[in-house]
Protein backbone atom coordinates (compact mmCIF):
# COMPACT_ATOMS: atom_id res chain seq x y z
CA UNK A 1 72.95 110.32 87.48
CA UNK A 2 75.18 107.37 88.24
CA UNK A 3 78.42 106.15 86.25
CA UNK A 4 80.11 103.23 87.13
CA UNK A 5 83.87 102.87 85.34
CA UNK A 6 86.94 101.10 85.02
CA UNK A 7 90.18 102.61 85.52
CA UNK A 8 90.75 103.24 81.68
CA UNK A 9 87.15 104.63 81.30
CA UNK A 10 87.54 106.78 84.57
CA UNK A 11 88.73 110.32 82.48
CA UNK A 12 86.35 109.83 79.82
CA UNK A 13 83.42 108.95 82.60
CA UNK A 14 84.72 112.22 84.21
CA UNK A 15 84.71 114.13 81.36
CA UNK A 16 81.28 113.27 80.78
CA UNK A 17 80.42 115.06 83.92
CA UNK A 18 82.26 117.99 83.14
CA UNK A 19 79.48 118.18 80.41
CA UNK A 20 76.22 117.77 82.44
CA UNK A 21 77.33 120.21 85.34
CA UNK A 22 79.55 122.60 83.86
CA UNK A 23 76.93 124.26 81.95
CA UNK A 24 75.29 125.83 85.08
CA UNK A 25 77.90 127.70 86.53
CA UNK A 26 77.27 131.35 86.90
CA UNK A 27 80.82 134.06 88.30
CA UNK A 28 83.55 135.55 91.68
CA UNK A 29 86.10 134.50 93.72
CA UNK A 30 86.77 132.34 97.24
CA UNK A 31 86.68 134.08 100.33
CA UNK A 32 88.90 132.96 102.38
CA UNK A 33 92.96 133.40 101.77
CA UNK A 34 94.56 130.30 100.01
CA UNK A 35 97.92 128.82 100.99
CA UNK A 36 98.86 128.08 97.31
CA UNK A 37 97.88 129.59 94.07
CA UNK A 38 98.62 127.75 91.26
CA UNK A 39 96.88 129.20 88.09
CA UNK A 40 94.44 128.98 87.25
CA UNK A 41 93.31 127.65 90.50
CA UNK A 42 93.66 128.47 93.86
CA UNK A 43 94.24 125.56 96.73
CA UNK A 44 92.95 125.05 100.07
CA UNK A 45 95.15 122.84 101.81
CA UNK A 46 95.01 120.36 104.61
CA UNK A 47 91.34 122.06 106.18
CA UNK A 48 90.13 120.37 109.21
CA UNK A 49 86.67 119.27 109.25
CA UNK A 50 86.57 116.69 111.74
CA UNK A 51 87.54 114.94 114.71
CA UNK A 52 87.08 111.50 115.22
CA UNK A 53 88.98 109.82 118.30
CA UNK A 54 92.57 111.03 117.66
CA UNK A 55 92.41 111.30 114.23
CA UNK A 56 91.45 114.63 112.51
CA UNK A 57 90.02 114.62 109.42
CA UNK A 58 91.38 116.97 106.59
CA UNK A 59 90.23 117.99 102.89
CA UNK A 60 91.74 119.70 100.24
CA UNK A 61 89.79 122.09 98.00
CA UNK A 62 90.60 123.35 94.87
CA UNK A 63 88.67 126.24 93.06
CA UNK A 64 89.20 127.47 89.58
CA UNK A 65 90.49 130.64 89.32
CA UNK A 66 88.15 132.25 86.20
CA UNK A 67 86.13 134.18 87.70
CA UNK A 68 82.68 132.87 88.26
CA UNK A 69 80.91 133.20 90.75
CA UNK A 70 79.50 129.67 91.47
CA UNK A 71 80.63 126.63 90.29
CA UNK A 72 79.34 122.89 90.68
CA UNK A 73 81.54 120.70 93.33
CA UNK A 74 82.49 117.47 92.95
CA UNK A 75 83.87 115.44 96.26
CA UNK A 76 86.74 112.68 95.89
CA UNK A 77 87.05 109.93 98.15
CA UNK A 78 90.55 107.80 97.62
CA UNK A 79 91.06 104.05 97.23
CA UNK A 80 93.20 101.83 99.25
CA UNK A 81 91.26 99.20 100.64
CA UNK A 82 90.14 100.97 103.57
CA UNK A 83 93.58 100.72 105.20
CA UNK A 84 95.96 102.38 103.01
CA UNK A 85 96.28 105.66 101.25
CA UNK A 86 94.98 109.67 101.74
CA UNK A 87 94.05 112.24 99.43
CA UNK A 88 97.35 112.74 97.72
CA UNK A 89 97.21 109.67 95.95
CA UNK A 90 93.69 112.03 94.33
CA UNK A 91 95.53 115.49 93.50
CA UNK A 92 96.09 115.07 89.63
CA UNK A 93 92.76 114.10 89.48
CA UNK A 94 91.42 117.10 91.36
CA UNK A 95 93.53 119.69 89.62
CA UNK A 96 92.19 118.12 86.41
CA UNK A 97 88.89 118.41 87.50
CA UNK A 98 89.61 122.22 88.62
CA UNK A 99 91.67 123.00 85.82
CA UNK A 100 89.63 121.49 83.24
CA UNK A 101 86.14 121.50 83.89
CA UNK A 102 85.90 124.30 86.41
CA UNK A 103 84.52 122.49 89.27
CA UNK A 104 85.67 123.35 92.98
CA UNK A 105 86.49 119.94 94.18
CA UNK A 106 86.95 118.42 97.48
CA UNK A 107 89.52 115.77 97.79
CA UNK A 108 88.58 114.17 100.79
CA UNK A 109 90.49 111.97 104.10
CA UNK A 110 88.37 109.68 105.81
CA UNK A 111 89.63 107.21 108.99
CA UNK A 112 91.55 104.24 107.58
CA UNK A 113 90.21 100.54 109.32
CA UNK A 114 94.21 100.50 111.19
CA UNK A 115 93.26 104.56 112.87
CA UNK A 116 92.22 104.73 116.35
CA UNK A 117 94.59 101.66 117.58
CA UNK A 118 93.08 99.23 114.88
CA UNK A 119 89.38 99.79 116.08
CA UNK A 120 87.82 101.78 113.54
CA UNK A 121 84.62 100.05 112.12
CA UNK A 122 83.41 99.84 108.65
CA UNK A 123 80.28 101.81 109.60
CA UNK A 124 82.49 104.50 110.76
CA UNK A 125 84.49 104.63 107.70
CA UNK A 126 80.87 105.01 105.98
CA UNK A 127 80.14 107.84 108.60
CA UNK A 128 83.48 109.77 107.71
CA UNK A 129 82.05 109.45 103.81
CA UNK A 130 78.31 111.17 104.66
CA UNK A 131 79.91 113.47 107.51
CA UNK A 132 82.39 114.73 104.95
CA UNK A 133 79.60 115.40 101.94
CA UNK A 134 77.59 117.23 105.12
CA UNK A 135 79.99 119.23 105.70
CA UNK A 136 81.36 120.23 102.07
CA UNK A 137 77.52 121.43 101.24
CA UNK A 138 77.54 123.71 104.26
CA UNK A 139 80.74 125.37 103.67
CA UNK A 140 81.67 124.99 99.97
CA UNK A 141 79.74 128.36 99.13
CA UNK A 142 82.86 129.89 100.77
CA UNK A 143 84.57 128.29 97.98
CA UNK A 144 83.05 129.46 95.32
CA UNK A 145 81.31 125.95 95.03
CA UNK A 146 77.67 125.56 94.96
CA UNK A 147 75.63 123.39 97.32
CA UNK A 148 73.02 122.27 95.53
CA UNK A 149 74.83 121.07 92.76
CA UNK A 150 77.26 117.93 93.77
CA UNK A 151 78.72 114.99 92.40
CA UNK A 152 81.12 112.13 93.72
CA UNK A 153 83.54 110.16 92.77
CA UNK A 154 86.17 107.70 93.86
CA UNK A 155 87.70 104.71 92.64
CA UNK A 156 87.84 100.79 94.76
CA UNK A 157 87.40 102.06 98.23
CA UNK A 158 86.29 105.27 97.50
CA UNK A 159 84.19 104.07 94.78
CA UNK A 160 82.59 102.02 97.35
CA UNK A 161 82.22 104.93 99.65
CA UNK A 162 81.06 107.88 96.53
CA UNK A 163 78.14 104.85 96.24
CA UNK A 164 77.66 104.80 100.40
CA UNK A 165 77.29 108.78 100.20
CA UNK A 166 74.58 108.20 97.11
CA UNK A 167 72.33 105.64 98.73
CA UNK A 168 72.61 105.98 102.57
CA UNK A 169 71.83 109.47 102.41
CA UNK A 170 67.88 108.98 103.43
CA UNK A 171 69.41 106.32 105.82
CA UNK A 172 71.00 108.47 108.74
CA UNK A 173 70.80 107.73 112.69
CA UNK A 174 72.39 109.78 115.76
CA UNK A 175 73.07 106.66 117.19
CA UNK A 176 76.54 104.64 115.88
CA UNK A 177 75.16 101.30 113.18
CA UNK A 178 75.35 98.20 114.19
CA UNK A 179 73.12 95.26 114.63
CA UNK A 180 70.47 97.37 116.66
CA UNK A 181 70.52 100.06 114.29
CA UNK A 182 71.05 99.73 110.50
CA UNK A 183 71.57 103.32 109.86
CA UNK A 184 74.72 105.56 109.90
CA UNK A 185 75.72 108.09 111.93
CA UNK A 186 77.63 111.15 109.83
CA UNK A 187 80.93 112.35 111.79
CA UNK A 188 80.37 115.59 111.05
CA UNK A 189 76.50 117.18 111.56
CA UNK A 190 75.93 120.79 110.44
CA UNK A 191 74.36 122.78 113.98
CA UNK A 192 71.55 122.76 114.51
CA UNK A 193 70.22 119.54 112.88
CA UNK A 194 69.93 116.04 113.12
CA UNK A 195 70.92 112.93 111.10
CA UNK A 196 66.55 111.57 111.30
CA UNK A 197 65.80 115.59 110.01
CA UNK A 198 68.65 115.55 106.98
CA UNK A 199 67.30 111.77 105.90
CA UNK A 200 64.29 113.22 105.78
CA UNK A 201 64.45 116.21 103.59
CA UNK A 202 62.81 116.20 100.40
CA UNK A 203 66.08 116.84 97.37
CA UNK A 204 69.31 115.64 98.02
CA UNK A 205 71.79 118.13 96.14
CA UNK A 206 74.10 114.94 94.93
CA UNK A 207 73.30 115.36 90.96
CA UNK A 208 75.53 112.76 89.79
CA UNK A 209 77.91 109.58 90.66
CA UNK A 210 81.19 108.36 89.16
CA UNK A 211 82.17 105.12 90.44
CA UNK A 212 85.49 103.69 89.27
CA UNK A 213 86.40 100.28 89.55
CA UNK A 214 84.54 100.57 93.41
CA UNK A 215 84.13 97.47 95.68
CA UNK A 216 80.52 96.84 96.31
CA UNK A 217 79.45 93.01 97.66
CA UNK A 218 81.46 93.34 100.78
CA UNK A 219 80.07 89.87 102.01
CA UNK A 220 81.54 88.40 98.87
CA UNK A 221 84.83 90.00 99.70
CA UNK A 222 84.70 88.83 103.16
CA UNK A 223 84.53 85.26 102.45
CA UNK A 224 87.34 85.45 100.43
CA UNK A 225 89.63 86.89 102.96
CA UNK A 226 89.34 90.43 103.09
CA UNK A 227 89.33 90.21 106.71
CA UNK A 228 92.39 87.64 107.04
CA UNK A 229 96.18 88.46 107.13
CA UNK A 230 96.40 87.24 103.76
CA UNK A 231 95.05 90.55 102.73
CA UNK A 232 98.24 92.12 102.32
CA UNK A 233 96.84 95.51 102.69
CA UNK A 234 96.50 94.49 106.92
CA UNK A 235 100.43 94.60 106.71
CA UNK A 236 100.73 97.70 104.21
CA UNK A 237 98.65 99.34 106.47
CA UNK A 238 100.40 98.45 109.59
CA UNK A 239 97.44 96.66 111.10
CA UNK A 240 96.06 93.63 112.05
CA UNK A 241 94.03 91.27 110.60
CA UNK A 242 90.48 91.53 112.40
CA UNK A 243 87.03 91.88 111.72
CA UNK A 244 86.16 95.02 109.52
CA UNK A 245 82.65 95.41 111.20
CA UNK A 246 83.62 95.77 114.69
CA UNK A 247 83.88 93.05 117.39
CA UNK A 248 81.88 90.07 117.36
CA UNK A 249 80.22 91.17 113.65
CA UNK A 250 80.83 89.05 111.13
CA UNK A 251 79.23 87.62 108.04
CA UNK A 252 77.91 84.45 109.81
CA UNK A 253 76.80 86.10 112.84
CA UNK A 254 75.00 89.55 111.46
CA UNK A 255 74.53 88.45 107.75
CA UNK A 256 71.71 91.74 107.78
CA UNK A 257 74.20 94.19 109.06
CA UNK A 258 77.07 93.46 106.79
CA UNK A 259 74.63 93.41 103.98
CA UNK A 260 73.15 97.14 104.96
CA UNK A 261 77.47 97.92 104.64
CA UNK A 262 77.76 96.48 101.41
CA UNK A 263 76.67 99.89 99.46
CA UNK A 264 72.99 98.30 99.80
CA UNK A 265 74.51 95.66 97.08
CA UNK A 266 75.50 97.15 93.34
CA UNK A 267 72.20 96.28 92.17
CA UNK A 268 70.51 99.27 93.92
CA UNK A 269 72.51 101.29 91.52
């Protein structure tokens, strides 16, 4: 299932999947020692998942603390225009989530478009959003959280990216996308597997979507300056102005590429 919200509707669209997972959860605790407790939940804090270039890539988890012994997950990815922002700017919405509906929930950090000396791509951003959900359903069970029931959620960027996660999961490649290859490769890969042999596997366990206020026609976006240093988020995120694709991609000169980026266009959902 797929929601699509504004920010006022967000809660309520939230709430709403508190209702169709919730009622599956069965009952014990997280494994592994937590850094905090704050009842009734327990936090995970700052856990490394990936590497990509020189930046390392972090989630928080947070698991109810009631006693069950499975719950469903639901994986945040934060807004900010691609450039600006980390988790924090998602933990009131995660301890809701925890507190509230009794989901273990993974507030997510992907690469910002300024990481990596200003050259990350778009596609890679994309990457850090499917590597991310790869690795949350192989180790959320230590959690508490169960696998095969997951839902996303994010709002502008990470709307955008919750929607990425949703409809490029049957569209994964080991090599990097880009005009030769219209497929994305996931940061993080569980052993033992390839990107071609997870695309291809018959149930994905995303159950449901929540997409606030996300940002899906890229190529619309583009041509009205996202890329230009009248974006102010370029300067807020101590960057500059440049291509979002990579070098030598642009709207004119790959129109199929950037189009493959642009969450497959809003009216695939």
């Amino acid at each position: 299932m797929l929601l699509k919200s504004s920010p006022s509707a967000l809660r309520s669209a939230l709430v709403t999947l508190l209702f169709l997972l919730a009622g599956y959860t069965t009952s014990a605790s997280a494994e592994s020692t937590p850094e905090q407790i704050t009842s009734p939940q327990l936090e995970y804090r700052d856990i490394p998942w990936a590497k990509a270039g020189a930046k390392t890539l972090t989630t928080d988890i947070y698991v109810p603390n009631t006693g069950r012994q499975r719950y469903p997950v639901v994986i945040i990815y934060h807004g900010g225009g691609w450039l600006i922002n980390d988790n924090s700017i998602m933990e009131s919405t995660a301890r809701y989530l925890a507190r509230n509906g009794e989901f273990v929930v993974a507030n997510m950090n992907y690469r910002l478009l300024g990481d990596n000396q200003n050259t990350t791509t778009m596609g890679e951003i994309i990457g850090d959003a499917l590597g991310g959900f790869l690795w949350v359903e192989e180790h959320i069970s230590k959690y508490g959280g169960d696998p095969g029931r997951i839902a996303v959620t994010g709002d502008s960027a990470g709307g955008h990216l919750s929607a990425m996660v949703v409809l490029a999961a049957t569209n994964l490649s080991s090599r990097p996308f880009g005009p030769g290859n219209l497929s994305f490769r996931p940061t993080y890969i569980p052993a033992g597997k390839t990107p071609e042999q997870i695309a291809n596997r018959e149930q994905s366990p995303i159950k449901a979507a929540v997409l606030s206020y996300g940002v899906f026609d890229l190529e619309k976006r583009v041509r009205e300056g996202l890329e230009s240093p009248g974006n102010g988020f370029w300067q807020m995120g101590g960057a500059k102005a440049r291509s979002i694709f990579g070098n030598d991609i642009s709207v004119a000169t790959h129109p199929v590429s950037v189009n493959v980026v642009v969450a497959f266009k809003v009216s695939a959902l």
